[in-house]
C-alpha atoms as a PDB file:
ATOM      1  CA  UNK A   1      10.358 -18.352  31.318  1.00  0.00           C
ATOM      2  CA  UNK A   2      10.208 -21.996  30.129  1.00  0.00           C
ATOM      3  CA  UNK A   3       7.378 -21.819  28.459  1.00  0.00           C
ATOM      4  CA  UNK A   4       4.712 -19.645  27.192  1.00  0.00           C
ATOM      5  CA  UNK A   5       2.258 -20.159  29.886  1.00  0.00           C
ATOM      6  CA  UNK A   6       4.618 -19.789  33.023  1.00  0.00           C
ATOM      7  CA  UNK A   7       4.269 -15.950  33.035  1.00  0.00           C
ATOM      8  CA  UNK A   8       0.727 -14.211  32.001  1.00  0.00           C
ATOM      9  CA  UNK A   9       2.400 -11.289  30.045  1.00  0.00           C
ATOM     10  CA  UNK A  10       5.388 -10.090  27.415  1.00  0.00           C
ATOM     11  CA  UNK A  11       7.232  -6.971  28.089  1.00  0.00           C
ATOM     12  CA  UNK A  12       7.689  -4.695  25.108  1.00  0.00           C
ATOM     13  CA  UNK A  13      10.148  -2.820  23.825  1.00  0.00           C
ATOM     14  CA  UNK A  14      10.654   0.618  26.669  1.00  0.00           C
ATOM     15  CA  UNK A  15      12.079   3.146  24.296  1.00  0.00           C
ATOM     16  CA  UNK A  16      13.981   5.350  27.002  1.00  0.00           C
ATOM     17  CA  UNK A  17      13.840   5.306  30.465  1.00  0.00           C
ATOM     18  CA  UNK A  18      13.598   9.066  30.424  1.00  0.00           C
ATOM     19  CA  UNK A  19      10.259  10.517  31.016  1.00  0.00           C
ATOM     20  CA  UNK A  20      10.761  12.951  28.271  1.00  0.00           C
ATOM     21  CA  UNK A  21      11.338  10.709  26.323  1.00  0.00           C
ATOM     22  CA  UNK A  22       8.568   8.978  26.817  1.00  0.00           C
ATOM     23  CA  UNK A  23       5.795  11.525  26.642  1.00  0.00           C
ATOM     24  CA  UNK A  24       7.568  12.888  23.348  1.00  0.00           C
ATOM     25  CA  UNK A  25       7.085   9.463  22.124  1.00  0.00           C
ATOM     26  CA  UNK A  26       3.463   9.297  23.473  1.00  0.00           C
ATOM     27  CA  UNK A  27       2.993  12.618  21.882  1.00  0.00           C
ATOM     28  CA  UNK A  28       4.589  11.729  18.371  1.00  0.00           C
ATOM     29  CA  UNK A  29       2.582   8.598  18.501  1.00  0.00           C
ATOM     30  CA  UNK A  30      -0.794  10.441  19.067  1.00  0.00           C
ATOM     31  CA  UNK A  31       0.061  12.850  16.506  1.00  0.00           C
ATOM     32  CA  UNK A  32       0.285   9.378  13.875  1.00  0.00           C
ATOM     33  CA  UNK A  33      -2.484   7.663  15.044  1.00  0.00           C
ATOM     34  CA  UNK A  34      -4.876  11.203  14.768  1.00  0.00           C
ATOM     35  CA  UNK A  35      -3.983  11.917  11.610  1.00  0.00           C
ATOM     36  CA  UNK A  36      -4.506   8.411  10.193  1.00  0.00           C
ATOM     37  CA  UNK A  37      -7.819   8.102  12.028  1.00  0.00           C
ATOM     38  CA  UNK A  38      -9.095  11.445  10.381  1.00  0.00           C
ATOM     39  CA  UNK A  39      -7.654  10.701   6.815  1.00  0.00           C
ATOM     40  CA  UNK A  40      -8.796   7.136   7.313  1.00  0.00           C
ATOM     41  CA  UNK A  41     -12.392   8.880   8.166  1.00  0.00           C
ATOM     42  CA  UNK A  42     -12.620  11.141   6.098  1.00  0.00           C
ATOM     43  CA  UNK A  43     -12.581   9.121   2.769  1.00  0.00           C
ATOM     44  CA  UNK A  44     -15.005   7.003   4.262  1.00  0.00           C
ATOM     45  CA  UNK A  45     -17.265   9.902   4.772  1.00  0.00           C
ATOM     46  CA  UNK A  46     -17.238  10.807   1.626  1.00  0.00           C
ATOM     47  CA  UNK A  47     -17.512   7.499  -0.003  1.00  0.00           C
ATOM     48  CA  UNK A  48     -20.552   7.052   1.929  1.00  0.00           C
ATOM     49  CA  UNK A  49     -22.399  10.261   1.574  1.00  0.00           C
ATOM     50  CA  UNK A  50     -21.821  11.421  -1.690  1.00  0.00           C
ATOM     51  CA  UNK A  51     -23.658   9.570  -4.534  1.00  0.00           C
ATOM     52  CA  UNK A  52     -21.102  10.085  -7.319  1.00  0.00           C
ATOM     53  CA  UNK A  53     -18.609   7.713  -5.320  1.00  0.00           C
ATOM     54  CA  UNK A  54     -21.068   4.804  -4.995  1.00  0.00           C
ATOM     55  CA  UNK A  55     -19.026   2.785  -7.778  1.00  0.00           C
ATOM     56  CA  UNK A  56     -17.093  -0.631  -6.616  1.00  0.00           C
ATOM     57  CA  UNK A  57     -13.582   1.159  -6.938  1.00  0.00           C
ATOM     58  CA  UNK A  58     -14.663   3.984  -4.255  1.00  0.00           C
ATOM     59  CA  UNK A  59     -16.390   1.136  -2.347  1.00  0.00           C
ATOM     60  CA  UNK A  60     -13.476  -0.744  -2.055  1.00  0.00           C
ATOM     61  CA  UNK A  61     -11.123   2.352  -1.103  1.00  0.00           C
ATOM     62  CA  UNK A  62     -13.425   2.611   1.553  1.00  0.00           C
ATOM     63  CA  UNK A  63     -12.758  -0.856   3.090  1.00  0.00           C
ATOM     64  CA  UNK A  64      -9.378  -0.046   2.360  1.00  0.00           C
ATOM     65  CA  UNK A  65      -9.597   2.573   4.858  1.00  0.00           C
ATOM     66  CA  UNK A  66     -11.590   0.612   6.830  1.00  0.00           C
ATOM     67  CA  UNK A  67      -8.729  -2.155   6.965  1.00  0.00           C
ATOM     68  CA  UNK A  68      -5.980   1.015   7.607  1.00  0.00           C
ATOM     69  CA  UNK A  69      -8.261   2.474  10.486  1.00  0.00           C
ATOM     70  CA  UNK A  70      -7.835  -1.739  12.149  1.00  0.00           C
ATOM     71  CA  UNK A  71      -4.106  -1.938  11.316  1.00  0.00           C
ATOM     72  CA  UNK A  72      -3.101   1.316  13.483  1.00  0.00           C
ATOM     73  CA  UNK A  73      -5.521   0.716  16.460  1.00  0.00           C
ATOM     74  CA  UNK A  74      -4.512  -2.421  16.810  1.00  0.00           C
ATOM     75  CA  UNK A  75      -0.832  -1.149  17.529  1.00  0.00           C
ATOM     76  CA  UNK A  76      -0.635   2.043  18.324  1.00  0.00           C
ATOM     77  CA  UNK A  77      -2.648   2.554  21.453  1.00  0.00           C
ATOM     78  CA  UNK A  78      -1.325   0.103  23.683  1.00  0.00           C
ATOM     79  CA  UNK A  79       2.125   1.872  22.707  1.00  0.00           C
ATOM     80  CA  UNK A  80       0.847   5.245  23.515  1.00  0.00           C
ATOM     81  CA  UNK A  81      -0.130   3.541  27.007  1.00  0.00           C
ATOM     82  CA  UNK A  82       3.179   2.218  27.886  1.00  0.00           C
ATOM     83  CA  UNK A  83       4.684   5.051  27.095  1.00  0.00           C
ATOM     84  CA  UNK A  84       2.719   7.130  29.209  1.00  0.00           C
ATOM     85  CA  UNK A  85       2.279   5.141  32.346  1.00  0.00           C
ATOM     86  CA  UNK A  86       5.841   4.282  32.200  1.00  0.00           C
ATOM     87  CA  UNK A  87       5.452   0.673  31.660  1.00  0.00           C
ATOM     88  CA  UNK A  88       6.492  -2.304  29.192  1.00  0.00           C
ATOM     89  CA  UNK A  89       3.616  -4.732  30.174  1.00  0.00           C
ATOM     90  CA  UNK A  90       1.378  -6.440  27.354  1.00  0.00           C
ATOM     91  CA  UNK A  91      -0.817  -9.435  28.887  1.00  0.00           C
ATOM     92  CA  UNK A  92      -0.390 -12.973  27.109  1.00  0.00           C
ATOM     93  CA  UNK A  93      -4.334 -12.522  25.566  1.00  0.00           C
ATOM     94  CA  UNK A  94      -2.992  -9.122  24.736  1.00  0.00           C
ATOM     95  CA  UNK A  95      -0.018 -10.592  22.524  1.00  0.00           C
ATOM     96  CA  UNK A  96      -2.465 -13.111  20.944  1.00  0.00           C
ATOM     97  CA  UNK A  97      -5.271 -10.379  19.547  1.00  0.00           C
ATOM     98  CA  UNK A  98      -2.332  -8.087  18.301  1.00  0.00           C
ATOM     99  CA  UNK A  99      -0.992 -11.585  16.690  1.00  0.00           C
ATOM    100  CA  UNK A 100      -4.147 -12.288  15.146  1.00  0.00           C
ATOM    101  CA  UNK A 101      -5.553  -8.673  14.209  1.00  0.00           C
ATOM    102  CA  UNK A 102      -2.239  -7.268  13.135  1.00  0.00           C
ATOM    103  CA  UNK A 103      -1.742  -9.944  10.202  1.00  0.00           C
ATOM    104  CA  UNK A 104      -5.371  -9.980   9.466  1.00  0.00           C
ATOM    105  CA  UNK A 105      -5.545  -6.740   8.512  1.00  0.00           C
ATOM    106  CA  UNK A 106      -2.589  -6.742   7.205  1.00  0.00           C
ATOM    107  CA  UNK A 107      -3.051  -9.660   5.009  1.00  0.00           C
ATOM    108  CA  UNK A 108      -6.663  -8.052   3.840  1.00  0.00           C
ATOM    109  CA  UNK A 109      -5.274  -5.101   3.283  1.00  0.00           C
ATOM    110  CA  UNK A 110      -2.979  -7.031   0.254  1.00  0.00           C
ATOM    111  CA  UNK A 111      -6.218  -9.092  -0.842  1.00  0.00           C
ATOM    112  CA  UNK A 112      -7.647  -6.391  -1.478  1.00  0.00           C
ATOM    113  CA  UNK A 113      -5.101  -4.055  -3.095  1.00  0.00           C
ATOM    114  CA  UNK A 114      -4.865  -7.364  -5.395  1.00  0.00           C
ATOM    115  CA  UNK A 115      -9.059  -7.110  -5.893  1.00  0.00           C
ATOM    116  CA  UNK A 116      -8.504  -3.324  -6.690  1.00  0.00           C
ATOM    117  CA  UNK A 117      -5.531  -4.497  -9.320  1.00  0.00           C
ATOM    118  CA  UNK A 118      -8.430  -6.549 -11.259  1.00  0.00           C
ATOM    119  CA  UNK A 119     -11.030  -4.171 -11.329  1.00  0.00           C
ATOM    120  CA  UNK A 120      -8.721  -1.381 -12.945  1.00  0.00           C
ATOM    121  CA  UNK A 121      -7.986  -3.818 -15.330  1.00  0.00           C
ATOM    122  CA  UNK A 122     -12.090  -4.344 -16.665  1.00  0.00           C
ATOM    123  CA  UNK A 123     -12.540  -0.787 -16.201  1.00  0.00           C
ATOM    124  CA  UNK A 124      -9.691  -0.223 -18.762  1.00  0.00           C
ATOM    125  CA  UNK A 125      -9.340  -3.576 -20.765  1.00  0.00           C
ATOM    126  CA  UNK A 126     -12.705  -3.950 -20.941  1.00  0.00           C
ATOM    127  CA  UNK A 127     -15.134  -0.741 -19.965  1.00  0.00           C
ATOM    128  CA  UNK A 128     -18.417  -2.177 -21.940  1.00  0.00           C
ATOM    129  CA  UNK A 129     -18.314  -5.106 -19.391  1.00  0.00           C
ATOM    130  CA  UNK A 130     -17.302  -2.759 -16.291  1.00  0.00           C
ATOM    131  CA  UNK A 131     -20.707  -2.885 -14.928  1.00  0.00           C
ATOM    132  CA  UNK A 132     -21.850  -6.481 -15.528  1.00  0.00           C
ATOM    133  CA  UNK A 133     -19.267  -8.132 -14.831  1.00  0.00           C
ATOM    134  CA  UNK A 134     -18.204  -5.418 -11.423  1.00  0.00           C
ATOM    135  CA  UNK A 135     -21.973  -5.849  -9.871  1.00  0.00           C
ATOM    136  CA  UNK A 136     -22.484  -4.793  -6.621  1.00  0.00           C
ATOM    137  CA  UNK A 137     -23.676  -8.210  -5.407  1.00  0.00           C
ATOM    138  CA  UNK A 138     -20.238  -9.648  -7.473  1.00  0.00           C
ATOM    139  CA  UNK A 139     -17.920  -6.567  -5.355  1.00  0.00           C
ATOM    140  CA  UNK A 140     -19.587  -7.510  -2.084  1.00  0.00           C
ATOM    141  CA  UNK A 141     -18.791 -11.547  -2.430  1.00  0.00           C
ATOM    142  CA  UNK A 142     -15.616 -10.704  -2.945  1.00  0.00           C
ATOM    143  CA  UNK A 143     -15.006  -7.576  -0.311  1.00  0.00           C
ATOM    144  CA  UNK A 144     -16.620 -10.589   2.115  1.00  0.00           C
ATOM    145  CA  UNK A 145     -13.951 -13.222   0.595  1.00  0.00           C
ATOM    146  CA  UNK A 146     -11.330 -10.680   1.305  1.00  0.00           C
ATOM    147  CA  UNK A 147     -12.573 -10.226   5.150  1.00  0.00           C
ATOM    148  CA  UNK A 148     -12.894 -13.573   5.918  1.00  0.00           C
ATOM    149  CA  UNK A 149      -9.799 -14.617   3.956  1.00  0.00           C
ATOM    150  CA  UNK A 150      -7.472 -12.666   5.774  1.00  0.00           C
ATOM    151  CA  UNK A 151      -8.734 -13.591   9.143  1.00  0.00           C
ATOM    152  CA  UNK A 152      -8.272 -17.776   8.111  1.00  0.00           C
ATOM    153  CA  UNK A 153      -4.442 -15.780   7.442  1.00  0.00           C
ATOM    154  CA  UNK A 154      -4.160 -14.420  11.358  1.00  0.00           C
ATOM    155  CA  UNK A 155      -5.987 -17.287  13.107  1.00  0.00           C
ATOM    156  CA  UNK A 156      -2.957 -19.735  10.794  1.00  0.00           C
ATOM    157  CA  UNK A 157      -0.639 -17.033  12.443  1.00  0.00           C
ATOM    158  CA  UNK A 158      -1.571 -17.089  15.600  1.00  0.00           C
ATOM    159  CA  UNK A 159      -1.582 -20.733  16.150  1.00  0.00           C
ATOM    160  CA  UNK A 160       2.076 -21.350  14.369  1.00  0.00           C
ATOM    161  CA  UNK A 161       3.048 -18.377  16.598  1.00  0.00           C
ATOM    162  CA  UNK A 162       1.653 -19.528  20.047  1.00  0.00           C
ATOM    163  CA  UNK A 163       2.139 -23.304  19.116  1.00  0.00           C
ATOM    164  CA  UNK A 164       5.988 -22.915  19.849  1.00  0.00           C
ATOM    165  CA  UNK A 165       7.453 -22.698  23.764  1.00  0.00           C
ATOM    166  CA  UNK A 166       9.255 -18.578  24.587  1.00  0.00           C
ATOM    167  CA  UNK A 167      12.153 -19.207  26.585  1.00  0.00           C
ATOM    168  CA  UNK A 168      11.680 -15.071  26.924  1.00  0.00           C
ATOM    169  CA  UNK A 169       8.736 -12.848  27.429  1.00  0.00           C
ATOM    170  CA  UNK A 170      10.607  -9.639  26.424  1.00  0.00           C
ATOM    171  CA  UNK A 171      10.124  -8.599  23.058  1.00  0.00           C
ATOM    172  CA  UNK A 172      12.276  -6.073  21.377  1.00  0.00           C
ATOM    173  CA  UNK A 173       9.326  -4.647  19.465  1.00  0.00           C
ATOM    174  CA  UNK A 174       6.819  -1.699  20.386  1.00  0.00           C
ATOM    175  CA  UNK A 175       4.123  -4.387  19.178  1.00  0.00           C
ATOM    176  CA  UNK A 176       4.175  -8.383  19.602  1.00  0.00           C
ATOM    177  CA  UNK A 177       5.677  -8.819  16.311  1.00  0.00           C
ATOM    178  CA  UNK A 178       5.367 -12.176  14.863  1.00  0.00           C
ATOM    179  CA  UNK A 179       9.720 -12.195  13.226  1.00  0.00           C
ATOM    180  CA  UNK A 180      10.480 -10.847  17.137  1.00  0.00           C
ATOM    181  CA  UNK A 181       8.045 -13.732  19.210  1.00  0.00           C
ATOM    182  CA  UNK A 182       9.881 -16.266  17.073  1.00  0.00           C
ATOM    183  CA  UNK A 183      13.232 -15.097  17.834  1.00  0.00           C
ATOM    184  CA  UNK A 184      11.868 -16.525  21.569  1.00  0.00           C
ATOM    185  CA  UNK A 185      11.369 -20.002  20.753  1.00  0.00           C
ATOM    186  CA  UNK A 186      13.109 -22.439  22.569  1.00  0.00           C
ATOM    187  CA  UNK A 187      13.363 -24.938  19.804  1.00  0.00           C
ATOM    188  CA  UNK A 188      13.659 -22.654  16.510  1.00  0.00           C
ATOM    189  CA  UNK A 189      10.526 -22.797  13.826  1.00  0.00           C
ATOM    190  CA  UNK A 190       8.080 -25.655  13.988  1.00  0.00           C
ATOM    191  CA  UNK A 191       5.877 -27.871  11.383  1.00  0.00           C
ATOM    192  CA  UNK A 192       3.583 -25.407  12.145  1.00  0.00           C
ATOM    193  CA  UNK A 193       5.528 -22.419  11.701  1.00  0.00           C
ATOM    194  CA  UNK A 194       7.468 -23.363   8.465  1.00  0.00           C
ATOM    195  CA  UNK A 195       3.582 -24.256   7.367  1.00  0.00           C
ATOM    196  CA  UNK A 196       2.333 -20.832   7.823  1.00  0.00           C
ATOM    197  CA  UNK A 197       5.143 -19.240   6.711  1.00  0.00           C
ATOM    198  CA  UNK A 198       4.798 -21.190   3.066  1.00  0.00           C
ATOM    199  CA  UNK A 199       1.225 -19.852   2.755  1.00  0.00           C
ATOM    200  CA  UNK A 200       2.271 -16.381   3.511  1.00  0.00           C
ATOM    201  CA  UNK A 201       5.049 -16.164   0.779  1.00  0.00           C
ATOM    202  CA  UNK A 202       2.547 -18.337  -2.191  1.00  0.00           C
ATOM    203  CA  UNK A 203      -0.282 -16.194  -1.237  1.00  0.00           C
ATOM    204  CA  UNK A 204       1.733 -12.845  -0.943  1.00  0.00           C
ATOM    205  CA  UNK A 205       3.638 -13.951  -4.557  1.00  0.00           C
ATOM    206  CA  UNK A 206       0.671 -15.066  -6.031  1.00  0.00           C
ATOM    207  CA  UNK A 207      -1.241 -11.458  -5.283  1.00  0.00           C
ATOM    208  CA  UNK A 208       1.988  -9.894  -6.513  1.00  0.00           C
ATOM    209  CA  UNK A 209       2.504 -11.978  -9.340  1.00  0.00           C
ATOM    210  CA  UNK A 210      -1.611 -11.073 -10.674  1.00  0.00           C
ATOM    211  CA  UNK A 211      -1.006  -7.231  -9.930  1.00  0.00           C
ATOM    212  CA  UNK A 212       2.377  -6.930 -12.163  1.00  0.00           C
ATOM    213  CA  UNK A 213      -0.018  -9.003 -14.855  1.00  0.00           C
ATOM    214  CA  UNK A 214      -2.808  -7.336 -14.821  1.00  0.00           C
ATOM    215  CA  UNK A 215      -0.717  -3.867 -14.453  1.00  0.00           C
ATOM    216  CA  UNK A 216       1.115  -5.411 -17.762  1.00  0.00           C
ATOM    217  CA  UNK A 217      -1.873  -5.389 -20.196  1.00  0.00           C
ATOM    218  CA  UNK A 218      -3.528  -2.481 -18.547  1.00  0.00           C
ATOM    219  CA  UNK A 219      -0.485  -0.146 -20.224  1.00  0.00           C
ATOM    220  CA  UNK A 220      -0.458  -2.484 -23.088  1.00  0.00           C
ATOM    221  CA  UNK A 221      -4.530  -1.111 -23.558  1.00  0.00           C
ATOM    222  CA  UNK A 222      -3.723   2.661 -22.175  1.00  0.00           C
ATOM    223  CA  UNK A 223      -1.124   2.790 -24.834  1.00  0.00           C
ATOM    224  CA  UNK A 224      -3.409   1.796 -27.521  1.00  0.00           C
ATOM    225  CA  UNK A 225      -5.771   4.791 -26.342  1.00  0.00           C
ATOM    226  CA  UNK A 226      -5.536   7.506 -29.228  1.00  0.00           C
ATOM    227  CA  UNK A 227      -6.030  10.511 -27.746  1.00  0.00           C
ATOM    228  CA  UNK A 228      -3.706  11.990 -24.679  1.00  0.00           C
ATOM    229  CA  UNK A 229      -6.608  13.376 -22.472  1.00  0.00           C
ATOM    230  CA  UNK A 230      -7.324   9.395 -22.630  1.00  0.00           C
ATOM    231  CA  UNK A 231      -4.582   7.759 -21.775  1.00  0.00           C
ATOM    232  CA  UNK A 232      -3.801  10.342 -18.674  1.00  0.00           C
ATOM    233  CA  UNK A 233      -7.740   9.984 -17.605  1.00  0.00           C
ATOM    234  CA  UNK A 234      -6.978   5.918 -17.538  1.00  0.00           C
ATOM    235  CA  UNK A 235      -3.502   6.550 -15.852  1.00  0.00           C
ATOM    236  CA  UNK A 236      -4.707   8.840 -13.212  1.00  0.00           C
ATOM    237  CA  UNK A 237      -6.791   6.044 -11.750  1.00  0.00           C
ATOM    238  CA  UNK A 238      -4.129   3.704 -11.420  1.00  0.00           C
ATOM    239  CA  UNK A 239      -1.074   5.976 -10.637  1.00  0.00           C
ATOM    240  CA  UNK A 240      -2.344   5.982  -6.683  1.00  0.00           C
ATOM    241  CA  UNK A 241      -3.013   2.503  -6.651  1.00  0.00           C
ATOM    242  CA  UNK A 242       0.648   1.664  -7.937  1.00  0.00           C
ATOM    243  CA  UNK A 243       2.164   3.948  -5.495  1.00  0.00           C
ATOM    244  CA  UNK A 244       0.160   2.476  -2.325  1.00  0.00           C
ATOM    245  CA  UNK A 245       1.290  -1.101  -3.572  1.00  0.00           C
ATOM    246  CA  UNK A 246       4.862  -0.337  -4.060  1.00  0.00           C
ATOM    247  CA  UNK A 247       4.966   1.538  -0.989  1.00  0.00           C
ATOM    248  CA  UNK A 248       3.494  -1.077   0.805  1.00  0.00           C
ATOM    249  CA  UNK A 249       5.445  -3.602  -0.541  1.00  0.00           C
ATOM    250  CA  UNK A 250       8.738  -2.137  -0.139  1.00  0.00           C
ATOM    251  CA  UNK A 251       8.378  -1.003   3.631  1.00  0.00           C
ATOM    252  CA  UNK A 252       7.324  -5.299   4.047  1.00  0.00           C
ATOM    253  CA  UNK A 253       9.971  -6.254   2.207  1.00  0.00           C
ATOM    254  CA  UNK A 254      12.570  -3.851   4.719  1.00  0.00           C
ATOM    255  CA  UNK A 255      11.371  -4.879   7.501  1.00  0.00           C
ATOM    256  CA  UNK A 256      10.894  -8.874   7.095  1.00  0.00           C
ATOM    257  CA  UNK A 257      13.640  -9.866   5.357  1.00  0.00           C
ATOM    258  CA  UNK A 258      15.839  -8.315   7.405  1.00  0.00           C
ATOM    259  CA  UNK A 259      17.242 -10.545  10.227  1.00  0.00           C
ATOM    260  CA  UNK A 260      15.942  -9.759  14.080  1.00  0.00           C
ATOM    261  CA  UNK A 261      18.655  -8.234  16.059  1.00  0.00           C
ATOM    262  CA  UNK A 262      18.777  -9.651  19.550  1.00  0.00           C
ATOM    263  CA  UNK A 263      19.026  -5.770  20.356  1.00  0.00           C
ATOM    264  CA  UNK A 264      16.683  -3.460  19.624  1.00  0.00           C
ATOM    265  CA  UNK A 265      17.853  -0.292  17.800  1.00  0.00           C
ATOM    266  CA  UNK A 266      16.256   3.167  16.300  1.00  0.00           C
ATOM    267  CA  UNK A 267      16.650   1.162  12.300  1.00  0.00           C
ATOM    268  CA  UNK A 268      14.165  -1.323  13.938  1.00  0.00           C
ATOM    269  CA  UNK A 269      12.260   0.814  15.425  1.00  0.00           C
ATOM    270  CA  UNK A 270      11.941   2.736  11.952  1.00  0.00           C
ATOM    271  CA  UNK A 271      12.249   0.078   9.755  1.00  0.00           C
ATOM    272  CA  UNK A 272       8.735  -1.666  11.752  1.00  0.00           C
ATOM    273  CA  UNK A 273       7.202   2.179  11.965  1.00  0.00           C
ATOM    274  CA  UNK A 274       7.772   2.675   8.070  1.00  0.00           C
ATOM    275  CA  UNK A 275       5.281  -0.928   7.003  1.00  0.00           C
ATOM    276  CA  UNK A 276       3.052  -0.749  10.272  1.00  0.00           C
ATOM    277  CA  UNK A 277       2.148   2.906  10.713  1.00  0.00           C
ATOM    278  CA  UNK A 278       3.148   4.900   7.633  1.00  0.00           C
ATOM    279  CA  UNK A 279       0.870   2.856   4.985  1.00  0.00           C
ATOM    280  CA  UNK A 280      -2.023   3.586   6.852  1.00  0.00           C
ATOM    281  CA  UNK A 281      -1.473   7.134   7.267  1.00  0.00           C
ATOM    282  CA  UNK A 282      -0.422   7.729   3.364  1.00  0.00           C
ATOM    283  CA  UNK A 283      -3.061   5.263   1.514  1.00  0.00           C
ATOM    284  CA  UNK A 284      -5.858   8.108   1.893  1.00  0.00           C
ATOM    285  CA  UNK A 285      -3.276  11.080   1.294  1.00  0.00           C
ATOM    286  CA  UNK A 286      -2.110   9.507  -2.363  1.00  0.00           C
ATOM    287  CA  UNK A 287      -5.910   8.615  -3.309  1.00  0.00           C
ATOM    288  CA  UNK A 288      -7.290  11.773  -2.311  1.00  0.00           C
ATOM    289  CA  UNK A 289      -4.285  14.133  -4.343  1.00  0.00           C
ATOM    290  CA  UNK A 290      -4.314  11.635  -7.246  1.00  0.00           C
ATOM    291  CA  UNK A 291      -8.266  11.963  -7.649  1.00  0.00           C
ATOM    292  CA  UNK A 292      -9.988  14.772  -9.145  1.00  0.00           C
ATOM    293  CA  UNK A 293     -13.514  13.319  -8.077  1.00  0.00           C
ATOM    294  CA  UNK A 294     -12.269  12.405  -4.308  1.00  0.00           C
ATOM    295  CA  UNK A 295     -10.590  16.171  -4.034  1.00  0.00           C
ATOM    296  CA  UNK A 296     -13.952  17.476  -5.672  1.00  0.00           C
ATOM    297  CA  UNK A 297     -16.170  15.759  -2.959  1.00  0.00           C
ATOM    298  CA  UNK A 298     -13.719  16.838  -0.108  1.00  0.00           C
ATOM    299  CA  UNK A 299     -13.676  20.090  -0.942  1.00  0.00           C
ATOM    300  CA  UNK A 300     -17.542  20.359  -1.014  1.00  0.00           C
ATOM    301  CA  UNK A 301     -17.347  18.677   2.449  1.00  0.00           C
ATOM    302  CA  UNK A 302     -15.494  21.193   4.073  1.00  0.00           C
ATOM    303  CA  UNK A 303     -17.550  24.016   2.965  1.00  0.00           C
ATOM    304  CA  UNK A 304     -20.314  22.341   5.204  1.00  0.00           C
END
């Protein structure tokens, strides 16, 4: 098409033409997407109803969740659709709320892994301040910041994204995938674009650049901690965090600075699985294992 408004829709990626195929994708993909809904739920639960997680680093796991819970229903679903009415169709408004969700999320989901960086670092550097300076009204200004912050960061995407003219509507993606709509563009990256894509990388390097700091003199302190049960007590509340940053990090870093091919294949198809999907699903696995007073609470929960 010449442009992005002389067709009303984007065809996806179609994984096989066999119906098999299909249906053991649909059922693979249902399989994901339950499983990271009930994690996802289940640490909210128990944020919310037990009283001896009401502190600001359970409340913000639980908008982590919260964030996770966006990130796969935003993608998965319409997948599973396609897959089982044996279609590739995603309609143009379609395309534009996975643009704008998916990065949203996304890009909250980082903000506030960054947030979660800091307050490790006053619970440990500085634990006679923890509350005063971690106040619930100070954790809810910033949980807001982090909301509205990383929906400014979609609504930039989606206008650099849909500012440009698609001289194709078929995307080799099983989402609209902002590196895949810009391989479309009839007249390569835009103002616009390049604009949006220099806010990603300072903001993303920036938020990587406080955690590695503030992960710095947080074993600098722990170090300093004279007894062994102490150091491993302060550890084992930053070990899962670490490991849910790295992993997200790496799977990004994978699957974005890699180069489009013009032909989809099963490494893309992984590669885009492995930061999309498999974050969401693991985040509330590593927390719960990692924490004695998360596995204490679950385990009282399932006795009910």
């Amino acid at each position: 098409m010449e442009n992005e408004t002389a067709a009303p829709y984007f065809l996806l990626l179609g994984f096989s033409n066999n119906w098999n195929l299909q249906i053991l994708h649909f059922f693979f993909f249902l399989v994901l997407y339950l499983v990271t809904i009930t994690t996802n739920l289940i640490i909210i639960s128990a944020v919310t109803l037990d009283h001896r997680l009401h502190s600001p680093m359970y409340f913000f796991l639980m908008n982590l969740s919260l964030l996770d819970l966006g990130i796969v229903s935003v993608i998965i679903p319409k997948s599973m659709i396609n897959s089982l009415m044996n279609t590739r169709y995603i309609s143009y408004f379609g395309c534009v709320a996975q643009i704008f969700l998916f990065p949203s999320f996304g890009a909250s989901d980082f903000f506030l892994l960054t947030v979660m960086a800091y307050d490790r670092y006053v619970a440990i550097c500085h634990p006679l301040h923890y509350e005063m300076v971690m106040n619930w009204k100070y954790c809810t200004e910033i949980i807001i910041l982090v909301w509205v912050t990383g929906l400014l960061y979609g609504m930039l995407h989606t206008t650099g994204t849909f500012s440009i003219l698609f001289c194709s509507n078929i995307i080799n993606q099983f989402f609209c995938e902002i590196p895949q709509l810009l391989k479309l563009s009839c007249s390569g990256l835009n103002l616009c674009d390049i604009g949006v894509l220099l806010v990603g990388i300072i903001s993303g390097l920036g938020c990587f650049t406080f955690i590695v700091v503030s992960y710095a003199v947080i074993f600098k302190t722990v170090l300093r901690i004279p007894s062994e049960k102490g150091r491993q007590k302060a550890l084992s509340t930053c070990i899962p965090h670490l490991i849910v940053v790295s992993m997200l990090l790496l799977s990004g870093c994978f699957a974005y600075l890699r180069d489009p091919s013009n032909t989809p294949t099963y490494l893309d198809f992984g590669l885009t699985l492995l930061y999309s999907v498999l974050p969401p699903l693991f985040n509330p696995i590593i927390y719960s294992i990692r924490n004695n007073n998360i596995k204490c609470v679950l385990s009282q929960l399932w006795k009910f």
